[in-house]
Protein backbone atom coordinates (compact mmCIF):
# COMPACT_ATOMS: atom_id res chain seq x y z
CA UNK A 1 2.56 37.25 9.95
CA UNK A 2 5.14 35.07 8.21
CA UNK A 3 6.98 32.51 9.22
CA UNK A 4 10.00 33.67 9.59
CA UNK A 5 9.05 36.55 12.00
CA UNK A 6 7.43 34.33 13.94
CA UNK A 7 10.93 32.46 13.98
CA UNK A 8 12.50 35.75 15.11
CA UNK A 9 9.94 36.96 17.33
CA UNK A 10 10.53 33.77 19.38
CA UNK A 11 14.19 34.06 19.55
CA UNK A 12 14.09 37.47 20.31
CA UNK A 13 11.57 36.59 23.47
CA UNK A 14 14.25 34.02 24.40
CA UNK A 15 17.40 35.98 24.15
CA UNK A 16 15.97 39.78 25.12
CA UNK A 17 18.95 40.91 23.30
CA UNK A 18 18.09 41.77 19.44
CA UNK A 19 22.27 40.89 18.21
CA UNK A 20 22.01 38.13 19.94
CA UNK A 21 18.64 36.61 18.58
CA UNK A 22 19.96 38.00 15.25
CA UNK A 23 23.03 35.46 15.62
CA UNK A 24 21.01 32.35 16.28
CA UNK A 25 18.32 33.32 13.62
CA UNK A 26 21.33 33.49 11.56
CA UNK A 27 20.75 37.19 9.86
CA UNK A 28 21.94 40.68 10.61
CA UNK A 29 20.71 42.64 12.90
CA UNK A 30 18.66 45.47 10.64
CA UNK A 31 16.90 42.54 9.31
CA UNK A 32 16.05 41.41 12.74
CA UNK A 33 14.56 44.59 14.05
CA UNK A 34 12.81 45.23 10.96
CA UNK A 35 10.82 42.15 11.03
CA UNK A 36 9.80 42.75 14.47
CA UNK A 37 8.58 46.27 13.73
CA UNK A 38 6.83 45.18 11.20
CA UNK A 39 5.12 42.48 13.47
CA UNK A 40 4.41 45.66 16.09
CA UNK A 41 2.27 47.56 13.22
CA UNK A 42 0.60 44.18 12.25
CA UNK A 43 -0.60 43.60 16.10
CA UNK A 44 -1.10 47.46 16.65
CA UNK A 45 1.21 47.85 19.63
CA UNK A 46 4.58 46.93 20.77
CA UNK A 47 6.08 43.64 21.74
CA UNK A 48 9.42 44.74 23.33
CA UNK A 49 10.14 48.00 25.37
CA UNK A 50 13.44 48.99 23.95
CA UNK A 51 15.78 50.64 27.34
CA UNK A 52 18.98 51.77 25.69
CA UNK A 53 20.61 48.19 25.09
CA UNK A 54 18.38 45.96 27.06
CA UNK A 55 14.83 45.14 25.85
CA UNK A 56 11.65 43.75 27.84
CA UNK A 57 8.26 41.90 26.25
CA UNK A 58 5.43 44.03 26.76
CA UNK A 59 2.51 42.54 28.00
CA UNK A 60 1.18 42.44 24.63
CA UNK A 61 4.08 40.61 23.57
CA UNK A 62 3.99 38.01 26.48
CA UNK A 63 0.40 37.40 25.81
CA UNK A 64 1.28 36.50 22.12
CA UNK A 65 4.39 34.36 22.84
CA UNK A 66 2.74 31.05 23.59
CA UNK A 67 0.36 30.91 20.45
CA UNK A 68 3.18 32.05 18.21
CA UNK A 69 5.33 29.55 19.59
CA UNK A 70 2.83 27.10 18.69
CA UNK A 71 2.20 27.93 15.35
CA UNK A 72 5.92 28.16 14.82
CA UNK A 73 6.07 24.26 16.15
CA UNK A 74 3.16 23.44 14.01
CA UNK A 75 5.04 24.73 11.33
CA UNK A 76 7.93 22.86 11.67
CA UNK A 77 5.81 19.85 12.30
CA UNK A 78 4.79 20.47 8.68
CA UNK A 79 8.31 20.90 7.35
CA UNK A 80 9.52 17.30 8.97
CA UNK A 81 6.71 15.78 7.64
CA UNK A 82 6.94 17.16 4.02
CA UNK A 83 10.71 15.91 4.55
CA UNK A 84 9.57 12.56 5.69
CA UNK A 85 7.44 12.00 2.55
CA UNK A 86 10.22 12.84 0.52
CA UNK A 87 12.52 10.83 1.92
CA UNK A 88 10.49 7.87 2.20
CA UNK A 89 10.46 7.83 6.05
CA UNK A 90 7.36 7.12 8.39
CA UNK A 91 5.01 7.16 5.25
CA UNK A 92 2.48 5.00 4.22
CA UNK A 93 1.83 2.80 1.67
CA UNK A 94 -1.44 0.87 1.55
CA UNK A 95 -1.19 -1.98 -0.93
CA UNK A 96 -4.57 -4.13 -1.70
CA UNK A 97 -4.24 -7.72 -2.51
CA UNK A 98 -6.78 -9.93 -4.03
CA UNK A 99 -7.60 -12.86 -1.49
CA UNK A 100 -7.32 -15.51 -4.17
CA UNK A 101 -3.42 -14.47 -5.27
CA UNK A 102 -1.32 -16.34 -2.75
CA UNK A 103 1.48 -15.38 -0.60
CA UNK A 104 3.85 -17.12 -2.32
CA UNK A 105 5.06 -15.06 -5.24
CA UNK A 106 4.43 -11.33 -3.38
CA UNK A 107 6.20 -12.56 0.05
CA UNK A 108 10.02 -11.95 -0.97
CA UNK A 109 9.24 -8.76 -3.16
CA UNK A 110 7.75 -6.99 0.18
CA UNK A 111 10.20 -8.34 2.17
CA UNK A 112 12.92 -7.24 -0.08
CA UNK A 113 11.13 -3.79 -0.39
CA UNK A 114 10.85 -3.70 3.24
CA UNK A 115 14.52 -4.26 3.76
CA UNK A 116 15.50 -1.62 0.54
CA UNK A 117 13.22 1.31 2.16
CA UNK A 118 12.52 0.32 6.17
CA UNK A 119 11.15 4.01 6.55
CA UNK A 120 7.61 2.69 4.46
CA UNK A 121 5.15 1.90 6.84
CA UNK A 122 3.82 -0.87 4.59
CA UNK A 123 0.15 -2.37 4.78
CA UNK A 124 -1.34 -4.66 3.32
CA UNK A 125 -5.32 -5.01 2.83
CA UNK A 126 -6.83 -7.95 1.57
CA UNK A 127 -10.40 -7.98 -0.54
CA UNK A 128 -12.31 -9.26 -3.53
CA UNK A 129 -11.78 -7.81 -7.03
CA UNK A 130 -14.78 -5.64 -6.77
CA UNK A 131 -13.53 -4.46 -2.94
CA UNK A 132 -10.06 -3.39 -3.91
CA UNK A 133 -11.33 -1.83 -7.15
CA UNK A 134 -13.62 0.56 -5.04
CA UNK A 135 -10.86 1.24 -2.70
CA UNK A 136 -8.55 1.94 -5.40
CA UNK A 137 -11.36 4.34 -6.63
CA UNK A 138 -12.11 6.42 -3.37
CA UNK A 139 -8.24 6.25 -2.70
CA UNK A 140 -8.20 4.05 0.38
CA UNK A 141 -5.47 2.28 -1.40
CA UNK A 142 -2.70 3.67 -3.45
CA UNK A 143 -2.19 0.28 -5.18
CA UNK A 144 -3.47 -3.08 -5.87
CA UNK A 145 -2.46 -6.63 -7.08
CA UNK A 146 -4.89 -7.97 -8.81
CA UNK A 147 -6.33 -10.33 -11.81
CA UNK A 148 -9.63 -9.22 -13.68
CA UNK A 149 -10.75 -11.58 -16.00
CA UNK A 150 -12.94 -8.99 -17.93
CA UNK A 151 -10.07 -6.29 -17.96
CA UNK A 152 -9.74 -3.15 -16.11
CA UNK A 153 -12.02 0.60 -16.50
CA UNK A 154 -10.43 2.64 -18.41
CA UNK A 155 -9.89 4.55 -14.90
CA UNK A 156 -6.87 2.17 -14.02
CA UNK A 157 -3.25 1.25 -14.91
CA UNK A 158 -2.36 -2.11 -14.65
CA UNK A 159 1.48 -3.37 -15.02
CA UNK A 160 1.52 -7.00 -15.62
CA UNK A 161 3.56 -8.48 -12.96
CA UNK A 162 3.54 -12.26 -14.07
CA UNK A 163 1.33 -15.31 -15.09
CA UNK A 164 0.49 -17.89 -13.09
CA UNK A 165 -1.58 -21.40 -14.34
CA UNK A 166 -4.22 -23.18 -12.99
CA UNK A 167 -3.66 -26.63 -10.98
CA UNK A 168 -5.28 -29.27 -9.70
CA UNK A 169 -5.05 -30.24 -6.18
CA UNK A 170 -5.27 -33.88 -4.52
CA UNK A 171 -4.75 -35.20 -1.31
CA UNK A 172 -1.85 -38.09 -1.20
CA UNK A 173 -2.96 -41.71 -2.38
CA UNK A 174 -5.58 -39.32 -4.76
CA UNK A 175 -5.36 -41.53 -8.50
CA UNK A 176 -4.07 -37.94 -9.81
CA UNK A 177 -0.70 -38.49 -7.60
CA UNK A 178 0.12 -41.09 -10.38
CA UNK A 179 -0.04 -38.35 -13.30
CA UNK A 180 2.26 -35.94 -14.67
CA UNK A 181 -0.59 -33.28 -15.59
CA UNK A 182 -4.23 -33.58 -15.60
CA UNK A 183 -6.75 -33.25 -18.21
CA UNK A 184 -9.76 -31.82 -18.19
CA UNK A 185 -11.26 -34.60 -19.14
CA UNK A 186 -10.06 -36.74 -16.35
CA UNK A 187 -11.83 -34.81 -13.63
CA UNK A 188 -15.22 -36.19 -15.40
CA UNK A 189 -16.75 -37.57 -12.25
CA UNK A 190 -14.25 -37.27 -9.79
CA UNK A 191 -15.50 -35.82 -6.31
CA UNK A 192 -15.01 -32.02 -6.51
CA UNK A 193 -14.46 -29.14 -3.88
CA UNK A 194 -15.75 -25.68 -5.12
CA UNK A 195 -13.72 -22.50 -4.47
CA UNK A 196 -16.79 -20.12 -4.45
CA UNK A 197 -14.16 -17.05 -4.15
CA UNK A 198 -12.46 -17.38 -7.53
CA UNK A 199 -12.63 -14.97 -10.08
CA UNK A 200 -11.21 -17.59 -12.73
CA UNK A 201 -14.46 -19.44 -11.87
CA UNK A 202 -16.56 -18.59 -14.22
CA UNK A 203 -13.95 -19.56 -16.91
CA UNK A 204 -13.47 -23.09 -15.57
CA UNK A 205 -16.46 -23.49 -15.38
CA UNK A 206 -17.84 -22.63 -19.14
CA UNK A 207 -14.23 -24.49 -20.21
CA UNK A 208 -16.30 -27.56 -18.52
CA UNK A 209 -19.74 -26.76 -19.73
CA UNK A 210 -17.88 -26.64 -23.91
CA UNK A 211 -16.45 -30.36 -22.93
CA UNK A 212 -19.63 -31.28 -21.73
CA UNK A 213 -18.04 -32.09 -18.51
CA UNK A 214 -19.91 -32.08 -15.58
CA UNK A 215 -18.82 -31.51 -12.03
CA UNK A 216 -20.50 -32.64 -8.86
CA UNK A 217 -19.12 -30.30 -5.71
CA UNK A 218 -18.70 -32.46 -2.67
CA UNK A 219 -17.98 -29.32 -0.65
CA UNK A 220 -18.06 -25.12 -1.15
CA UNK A 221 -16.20 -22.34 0.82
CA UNK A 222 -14.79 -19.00 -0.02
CA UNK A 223 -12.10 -19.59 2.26
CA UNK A 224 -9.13 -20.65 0.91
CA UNK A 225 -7.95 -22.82 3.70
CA UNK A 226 -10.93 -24.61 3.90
CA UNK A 227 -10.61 -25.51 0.40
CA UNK A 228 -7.20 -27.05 1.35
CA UNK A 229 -7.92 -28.06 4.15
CA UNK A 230 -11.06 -30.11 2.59
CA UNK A 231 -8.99 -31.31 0.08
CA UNK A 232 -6.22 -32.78 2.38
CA UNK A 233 -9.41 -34.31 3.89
CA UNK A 234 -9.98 -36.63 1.13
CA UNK A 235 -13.15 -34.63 0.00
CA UNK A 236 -12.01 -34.65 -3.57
CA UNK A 237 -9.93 -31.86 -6.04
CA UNK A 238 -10.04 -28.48 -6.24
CA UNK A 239 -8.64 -26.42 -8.94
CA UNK A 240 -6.20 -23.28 -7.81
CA UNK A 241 -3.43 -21.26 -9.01
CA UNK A 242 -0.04 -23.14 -8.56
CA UNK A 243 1.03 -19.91 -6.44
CA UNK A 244 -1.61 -19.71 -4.58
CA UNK A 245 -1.04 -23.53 -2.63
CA UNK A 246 0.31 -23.26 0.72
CA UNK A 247 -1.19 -26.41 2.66
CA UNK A 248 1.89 -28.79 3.40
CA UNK A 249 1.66 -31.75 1.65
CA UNK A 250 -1.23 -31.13 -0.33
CA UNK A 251 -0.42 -32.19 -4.39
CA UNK A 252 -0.29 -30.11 -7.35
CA UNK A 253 -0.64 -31.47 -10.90
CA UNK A 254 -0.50 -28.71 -14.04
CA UNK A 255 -4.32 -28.54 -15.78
CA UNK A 256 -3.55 -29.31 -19.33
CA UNK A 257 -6.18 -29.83 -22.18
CA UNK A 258 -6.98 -26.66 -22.20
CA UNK A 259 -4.80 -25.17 -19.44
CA UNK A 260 -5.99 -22.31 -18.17
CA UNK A 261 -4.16 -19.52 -16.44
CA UNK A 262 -4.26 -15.96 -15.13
CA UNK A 263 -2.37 -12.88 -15.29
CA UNK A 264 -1.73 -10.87 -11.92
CA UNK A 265 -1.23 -6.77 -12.38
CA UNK A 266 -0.43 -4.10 -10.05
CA UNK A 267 -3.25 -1.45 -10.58
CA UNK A 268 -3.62 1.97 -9.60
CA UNK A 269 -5.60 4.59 -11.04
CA UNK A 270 -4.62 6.07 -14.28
CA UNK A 271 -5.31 9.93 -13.71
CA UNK A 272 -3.51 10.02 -9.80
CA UNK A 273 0.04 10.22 -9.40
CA UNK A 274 1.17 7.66 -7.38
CA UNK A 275 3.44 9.31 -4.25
CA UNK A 276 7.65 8.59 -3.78
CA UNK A 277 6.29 5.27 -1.75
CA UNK A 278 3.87 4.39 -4.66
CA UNK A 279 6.65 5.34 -7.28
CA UNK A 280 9.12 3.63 -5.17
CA UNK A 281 7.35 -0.18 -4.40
CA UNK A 282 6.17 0.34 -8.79
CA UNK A 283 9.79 0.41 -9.33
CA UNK A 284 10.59 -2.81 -7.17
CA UNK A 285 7.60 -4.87 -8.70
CA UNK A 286 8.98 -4.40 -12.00
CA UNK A 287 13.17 -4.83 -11.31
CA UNK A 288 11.78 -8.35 -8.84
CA UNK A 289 12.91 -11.34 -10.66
CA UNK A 290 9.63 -13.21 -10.43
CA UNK A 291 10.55 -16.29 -11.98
């Protein structure tokens, strides 16, 4: 059975006149009464007794009604949502975001592509590197922001999105509030708070070991606002992305000799086409004036 003389069947059932069901199913009447033969020979029996101009449903045919009519309304239910995800409305888009990139530089390009396409159910799912990699790999995610240090498998596309340095963060009255930048060099000794979570921590950390500087954590957490928050506490510096700051007050001074910096991607995987939504928030990342 098609779809179509399932549509007519229905209408037919409703109106118990065939010109009249051929009107609202918009063909002729032949057409009409063709279909529904042809339905009669696929069920073995008829649906409609036929009494000069007025027709009845058979039993047969009242028996079938209610699980065509469903399958017509599943159908349909099919169409709108084919024609939702074309026209970018009720669809989803799951975007993964590093936990160590900050809210600062993504907030205005999702509220922006919130406002520019309000029929993307956006969401947002935070993770480590490793996390939103194997997402991206099972397709839990459509998309991620991220920054990998030792590049991406050759499994993933990555669109550089922009570059962010490194900083170093003091509480105020902290002897780095006096300086323009900070060197390496002049965190030799200082009390230090460790963010365990940090990709780029590795690389400050053999940057040290070639200066022969040594660093003596004070205090360790993954969490990010603990590392503020530790900070603001007067438990010493912590280095961080400049973007990635959000504790009020807290002080930022540019690393310098060496600086060190990152650059943040969106990924997705290299083989799967990305959906309208995907296509859509790609397009957005790359027109956002990030600086």
């Amino acid at each position: 059975m098609e779809l179509d003389q399932a549509r007519y069947f229905i209408a037919t059932a409703e109106h118990l006149n065939f010109t009249r069901a051929a009107e609202a199913c918009n063909i002729s009447q032949p057409s009409l009464t063709v279909a529904i033969k042809k339905l009669e020979d696929e069920f073995g029996g008829a649906l409609f007794h036929r009494e000069g101009k007025r027709i009845l449903m058979t039993e047969l045919g009242q028996r079938l009604l209610p699980f065509i009519t469903q399958m017509a309304e599943q159908a349909e239910s099919v169409r709108q949502a084919a024609k939702d995800f074309r026209l970018l409305r009720q669809v989803p888009l799951k975007i993964g975001i590093m936990n160590t990139i900050g809210p600062m530089r993504l907030s205005a390009l999702l509220a922006g592509f919130k406002e520019q396409h309000p029929g993307i159910e956006l969401g947002v799912h935070e993770g480590s590197l490793d996390e939103l990699q194997a997402k991206l790999d099972i397709g839990e995610i459509d998309m991620a922001v991220l920054h990998a240090p030792r590049g991406y498998p050759p499994s993933a596309r990555a669109m550089p999105l922009y570059r962010e340095r490194y900083v170093v963060i003091v509480p105020p009255g902290h002897p780095f509030e006096r300086q323009d930048t900070v060197r390496l060099g002049d965190t030799r000794q200082k009390a230090y708070v460790d963010r365990l979570a940090c990709e780029m921590r590795e690389t400050v950390m053999h940057v040290c070991g070639q200066n022969n500087i040594e660093l003596y954590a004070s205090f360790r957490s993954e969490r990010e606002d603990w590392i503020q928050g530790m900070v603001m506490a007067g438990l010493g510096f912590a280095f961080m992305p400049e973007y990635s700051v959000t504790h009020t007050g807290i002080l930022r001074r540019p690393l310098v000799e060496p600086s060190v910096e990152r650059e943040v991607c969106l990924v997705n995987m290299a083989g799967r086409q990305l959906s309208p939504a995907g296509q859509a928030f790609a397009r957005a990342t790359q027109a956002h004036r990030w600086g």
